[in-house]
Protein backbone atom coordinates (compact mmCIF):
# COMPACT_ATOMS: atom_id res chain seq x y z
CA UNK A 1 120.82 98.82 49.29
CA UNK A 2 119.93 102.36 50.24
CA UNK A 3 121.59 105.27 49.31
CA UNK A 4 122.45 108.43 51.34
CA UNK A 5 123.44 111.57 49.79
CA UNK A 6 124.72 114.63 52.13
CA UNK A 7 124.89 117.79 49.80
CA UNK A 8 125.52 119.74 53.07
CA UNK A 9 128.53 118.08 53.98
CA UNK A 10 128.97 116.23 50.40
CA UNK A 11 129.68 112.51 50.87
CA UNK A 12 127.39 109.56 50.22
CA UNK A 13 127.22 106.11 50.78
CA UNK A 14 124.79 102.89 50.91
CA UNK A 15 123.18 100.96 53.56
CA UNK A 16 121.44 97.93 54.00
CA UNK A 17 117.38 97.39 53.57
CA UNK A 18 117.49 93.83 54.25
CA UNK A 19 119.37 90.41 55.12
CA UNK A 20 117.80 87.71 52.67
CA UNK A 21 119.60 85.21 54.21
CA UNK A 22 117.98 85.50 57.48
CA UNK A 23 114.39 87.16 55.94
CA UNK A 24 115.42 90.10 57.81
CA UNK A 25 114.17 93.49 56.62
CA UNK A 26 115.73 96.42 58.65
CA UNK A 27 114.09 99.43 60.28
CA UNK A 28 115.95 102.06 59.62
CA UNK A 29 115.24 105.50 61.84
CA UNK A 30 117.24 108.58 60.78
CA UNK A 31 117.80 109.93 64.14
CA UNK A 32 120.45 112.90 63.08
CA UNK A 33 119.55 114.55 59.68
CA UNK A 34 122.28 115.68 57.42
CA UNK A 35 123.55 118.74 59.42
CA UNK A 36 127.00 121.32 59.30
CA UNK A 37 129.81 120.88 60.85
CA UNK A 38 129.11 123.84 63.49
CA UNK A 39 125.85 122.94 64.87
CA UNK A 40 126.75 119.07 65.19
CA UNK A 41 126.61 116.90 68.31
CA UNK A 42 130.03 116.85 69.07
CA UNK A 43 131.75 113.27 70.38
CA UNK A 44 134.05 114.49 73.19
CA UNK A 45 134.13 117.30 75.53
CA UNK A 46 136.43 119.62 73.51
CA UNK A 47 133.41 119.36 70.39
CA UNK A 48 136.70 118.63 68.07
CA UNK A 49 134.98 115.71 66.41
CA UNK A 50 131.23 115.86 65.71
CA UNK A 51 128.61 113.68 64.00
CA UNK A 52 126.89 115.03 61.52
CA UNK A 53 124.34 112.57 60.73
CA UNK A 54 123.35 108.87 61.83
CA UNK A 55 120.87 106.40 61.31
CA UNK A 56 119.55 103.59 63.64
CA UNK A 57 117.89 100.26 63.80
CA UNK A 58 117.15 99.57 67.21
CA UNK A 59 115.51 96.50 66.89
CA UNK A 60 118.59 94.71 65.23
CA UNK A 61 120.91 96.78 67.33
CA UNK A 62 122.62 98.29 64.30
CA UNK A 63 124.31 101.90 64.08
CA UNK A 64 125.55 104.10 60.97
CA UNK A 65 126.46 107.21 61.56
CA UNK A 66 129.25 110.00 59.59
CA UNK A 67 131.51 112.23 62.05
CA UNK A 68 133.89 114.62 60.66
CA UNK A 69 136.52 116.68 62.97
CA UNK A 70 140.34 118.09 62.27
CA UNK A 71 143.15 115.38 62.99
CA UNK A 72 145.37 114.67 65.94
CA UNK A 73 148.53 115.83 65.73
CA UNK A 74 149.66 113.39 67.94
CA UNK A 75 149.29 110.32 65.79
CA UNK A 76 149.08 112.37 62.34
CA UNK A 77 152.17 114.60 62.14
CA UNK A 78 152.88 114.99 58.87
CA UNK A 79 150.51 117.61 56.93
CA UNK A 80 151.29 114.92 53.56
CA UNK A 81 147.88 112.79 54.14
CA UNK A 82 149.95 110.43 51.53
CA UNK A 83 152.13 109.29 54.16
CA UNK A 84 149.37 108.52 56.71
CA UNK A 85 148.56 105.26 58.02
CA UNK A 86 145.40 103.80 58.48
CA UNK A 87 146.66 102.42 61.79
CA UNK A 88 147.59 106.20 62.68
CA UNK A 89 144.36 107.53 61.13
CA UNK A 90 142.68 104.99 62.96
CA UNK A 91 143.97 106.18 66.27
CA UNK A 92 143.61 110.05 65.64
CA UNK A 93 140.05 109.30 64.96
CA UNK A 94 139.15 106.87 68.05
CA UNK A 95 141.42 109.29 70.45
CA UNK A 96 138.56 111.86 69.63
CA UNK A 97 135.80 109.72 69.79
CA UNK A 98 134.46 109.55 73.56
CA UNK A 99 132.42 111.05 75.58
CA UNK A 100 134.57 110.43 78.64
CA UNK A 101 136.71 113.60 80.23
CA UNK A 102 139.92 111.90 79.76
CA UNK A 103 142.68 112.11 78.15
CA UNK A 104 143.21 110.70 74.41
CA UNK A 105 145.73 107.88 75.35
CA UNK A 106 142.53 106.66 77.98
CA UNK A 107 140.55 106.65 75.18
CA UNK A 108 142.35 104.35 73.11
CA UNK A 109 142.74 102.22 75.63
CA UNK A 110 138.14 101.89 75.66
CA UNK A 111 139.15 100.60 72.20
CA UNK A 112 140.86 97.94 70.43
CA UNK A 113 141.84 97.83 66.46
CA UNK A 114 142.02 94.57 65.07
CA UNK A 115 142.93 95.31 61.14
CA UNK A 116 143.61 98.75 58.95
CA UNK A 117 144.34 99.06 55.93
CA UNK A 118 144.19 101.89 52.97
CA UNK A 119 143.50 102.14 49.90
CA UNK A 120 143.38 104.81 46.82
CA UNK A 121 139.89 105.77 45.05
CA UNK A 122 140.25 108.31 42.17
CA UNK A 123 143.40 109.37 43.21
CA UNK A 124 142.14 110.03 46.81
CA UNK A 125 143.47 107.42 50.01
CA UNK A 126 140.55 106.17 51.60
CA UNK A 127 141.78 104.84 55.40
CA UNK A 128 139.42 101.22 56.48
CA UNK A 129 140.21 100.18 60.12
CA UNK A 130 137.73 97.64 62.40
CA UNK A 131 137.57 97.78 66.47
CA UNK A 132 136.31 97.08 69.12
CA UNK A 133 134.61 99.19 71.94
CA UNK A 134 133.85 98.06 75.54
CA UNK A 135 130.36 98.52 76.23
CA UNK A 136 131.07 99.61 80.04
CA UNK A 137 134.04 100.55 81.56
CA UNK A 138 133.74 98.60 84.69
CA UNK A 139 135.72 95.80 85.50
CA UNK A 140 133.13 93.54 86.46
CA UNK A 141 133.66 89.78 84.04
CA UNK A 142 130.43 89.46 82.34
CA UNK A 143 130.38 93.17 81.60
CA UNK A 144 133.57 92.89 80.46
CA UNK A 145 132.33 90.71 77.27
CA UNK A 146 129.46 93.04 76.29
CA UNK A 147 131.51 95.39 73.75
CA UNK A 148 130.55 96.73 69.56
CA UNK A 149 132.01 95.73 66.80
CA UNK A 150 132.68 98.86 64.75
CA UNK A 151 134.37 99.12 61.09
CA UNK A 152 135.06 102.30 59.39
CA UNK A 153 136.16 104.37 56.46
CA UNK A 154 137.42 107.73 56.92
CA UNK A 155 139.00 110.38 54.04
CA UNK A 156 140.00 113.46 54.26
CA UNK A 157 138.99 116.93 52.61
CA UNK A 158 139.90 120.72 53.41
CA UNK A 159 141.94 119.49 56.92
CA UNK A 160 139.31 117.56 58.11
CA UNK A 161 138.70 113.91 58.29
CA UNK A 162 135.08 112.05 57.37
CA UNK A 163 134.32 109.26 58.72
CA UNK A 164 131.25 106.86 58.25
CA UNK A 165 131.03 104.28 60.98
CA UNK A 166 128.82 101.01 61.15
CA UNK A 167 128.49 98.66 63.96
CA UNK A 168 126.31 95.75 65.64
CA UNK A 169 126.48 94.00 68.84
CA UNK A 170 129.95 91.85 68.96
CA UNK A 171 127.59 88.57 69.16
CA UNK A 172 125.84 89.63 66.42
CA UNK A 173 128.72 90.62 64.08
CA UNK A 174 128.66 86.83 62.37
CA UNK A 175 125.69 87.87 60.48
CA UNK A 176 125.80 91.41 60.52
CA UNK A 177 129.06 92.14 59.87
CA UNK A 178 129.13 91.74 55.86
CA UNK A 179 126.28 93.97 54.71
CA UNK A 180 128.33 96.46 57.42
CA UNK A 181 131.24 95.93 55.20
CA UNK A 182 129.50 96.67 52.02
CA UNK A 183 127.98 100.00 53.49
CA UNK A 184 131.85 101.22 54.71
CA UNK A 185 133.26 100.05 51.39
CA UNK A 186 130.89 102.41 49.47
CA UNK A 187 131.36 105.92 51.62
CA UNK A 188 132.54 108.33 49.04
CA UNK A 189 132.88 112.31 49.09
CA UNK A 190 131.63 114.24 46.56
CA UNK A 191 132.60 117.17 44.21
CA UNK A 192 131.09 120.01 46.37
CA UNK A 193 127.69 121.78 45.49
CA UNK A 194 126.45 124.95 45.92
CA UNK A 195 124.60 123.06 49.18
CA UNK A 196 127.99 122.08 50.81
CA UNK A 197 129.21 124.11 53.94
CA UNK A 198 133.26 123.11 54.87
CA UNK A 199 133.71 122.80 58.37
CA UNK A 200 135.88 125.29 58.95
CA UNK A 201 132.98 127.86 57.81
CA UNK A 202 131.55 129.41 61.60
CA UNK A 203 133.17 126.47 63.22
CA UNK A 204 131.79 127.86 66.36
CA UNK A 205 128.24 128.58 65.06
CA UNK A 206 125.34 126.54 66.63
CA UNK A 207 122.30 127.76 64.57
């Protein structure tokens, strides 16, 4: 496994180099570097939730990438992160995450969450959910098979959640699916460095 370490936005995690089983070595591109909040891509129209870095293999059709943004009120109410669930967390997140101009209820509906659960690391609840995304919105049968397979962890620090999310072709999730796992189960934040930059620091600052 590789390891990533973000001292700008302090969180790390590991991803895969290869799959013995099928003598597969990936090919890893980093096509966002480690970047701040501000000067992200942002996911949606209103820029709440932004990824801040991502790498690619697009020979084996694989995707990791870390997005942080503020939660939704609407699914997240309570301001005690204790009480969340990763169900809830789970939809705050994916109600943010489109590129659509739609409203957050139509963007659940592009997705669908098949398992969440939670769990506490060093005191700290760290929220694991899997979906699935369609990979076009028409209606048309065939294209209506053609969809990712994502799974995610997301925490949360200074009123923001983190999120690293990994994902593969939905035909291809049989074999890639488990070094996916390993790579979610591993995203951790960090204690803060002198590098790190919250988000809320220039939140509107794109340079």
């Amino acid at each position: 496994m590789g390891c990533m370490v973000d001292d700008i936005n302090a969180y790390s995690y590991a991803y895969p180099l290869e799959l013995p089983s099928e003598k597969l070595v990936f090919k890893w591109v980093e096509s966002r570097k480690p970047e701040r909040y501000s000067s992200a891509a942002p996911l949606s129209p209103d820029a709440r939730l932004r990824i801040v870095s991502e790498r690619l293999d697009l020979i084996d059709n694989l995707v990791i990438s870390v997005s942080i943004g503020p939660p939704n009120s609407t699914f997240l109410t309570s301001k005690d992160k204790k009480t969340w669930t990763a169900k809830d967390v789970a939809d705050s997140v994916l109600s943010d995450k489109s590129a659509l101009r739609v409203t957050s209820s139509q963007r659940l509906e592009e997705s669908s969450v098949l398992d969440a659960h939670s769990t506490d690391i060093d005191g700290e609840p760290y929220w694991y959910y899997e979906y699935l995304v369609r990979k076009s919105p028409t209606k048309i049968a065939e294209a209506s098979k053609m969809y990712r397979h994502y799974i995610s962890s997301t925490a949360e620090r200074d009123g923001y959640l983190y999120t690293l999310n990994a994902s593969t072709l939905g035909k291809q999730w049989d074999m890639m699916g488990p070094v996916l796992e390993r790579a979610v189960e591993s995203f951790r934040l960090l204690p803060p460095t002198d590098s790190y930059v919250p988000p809320y620091k220039d939140p509107w600052r794109f340079w």
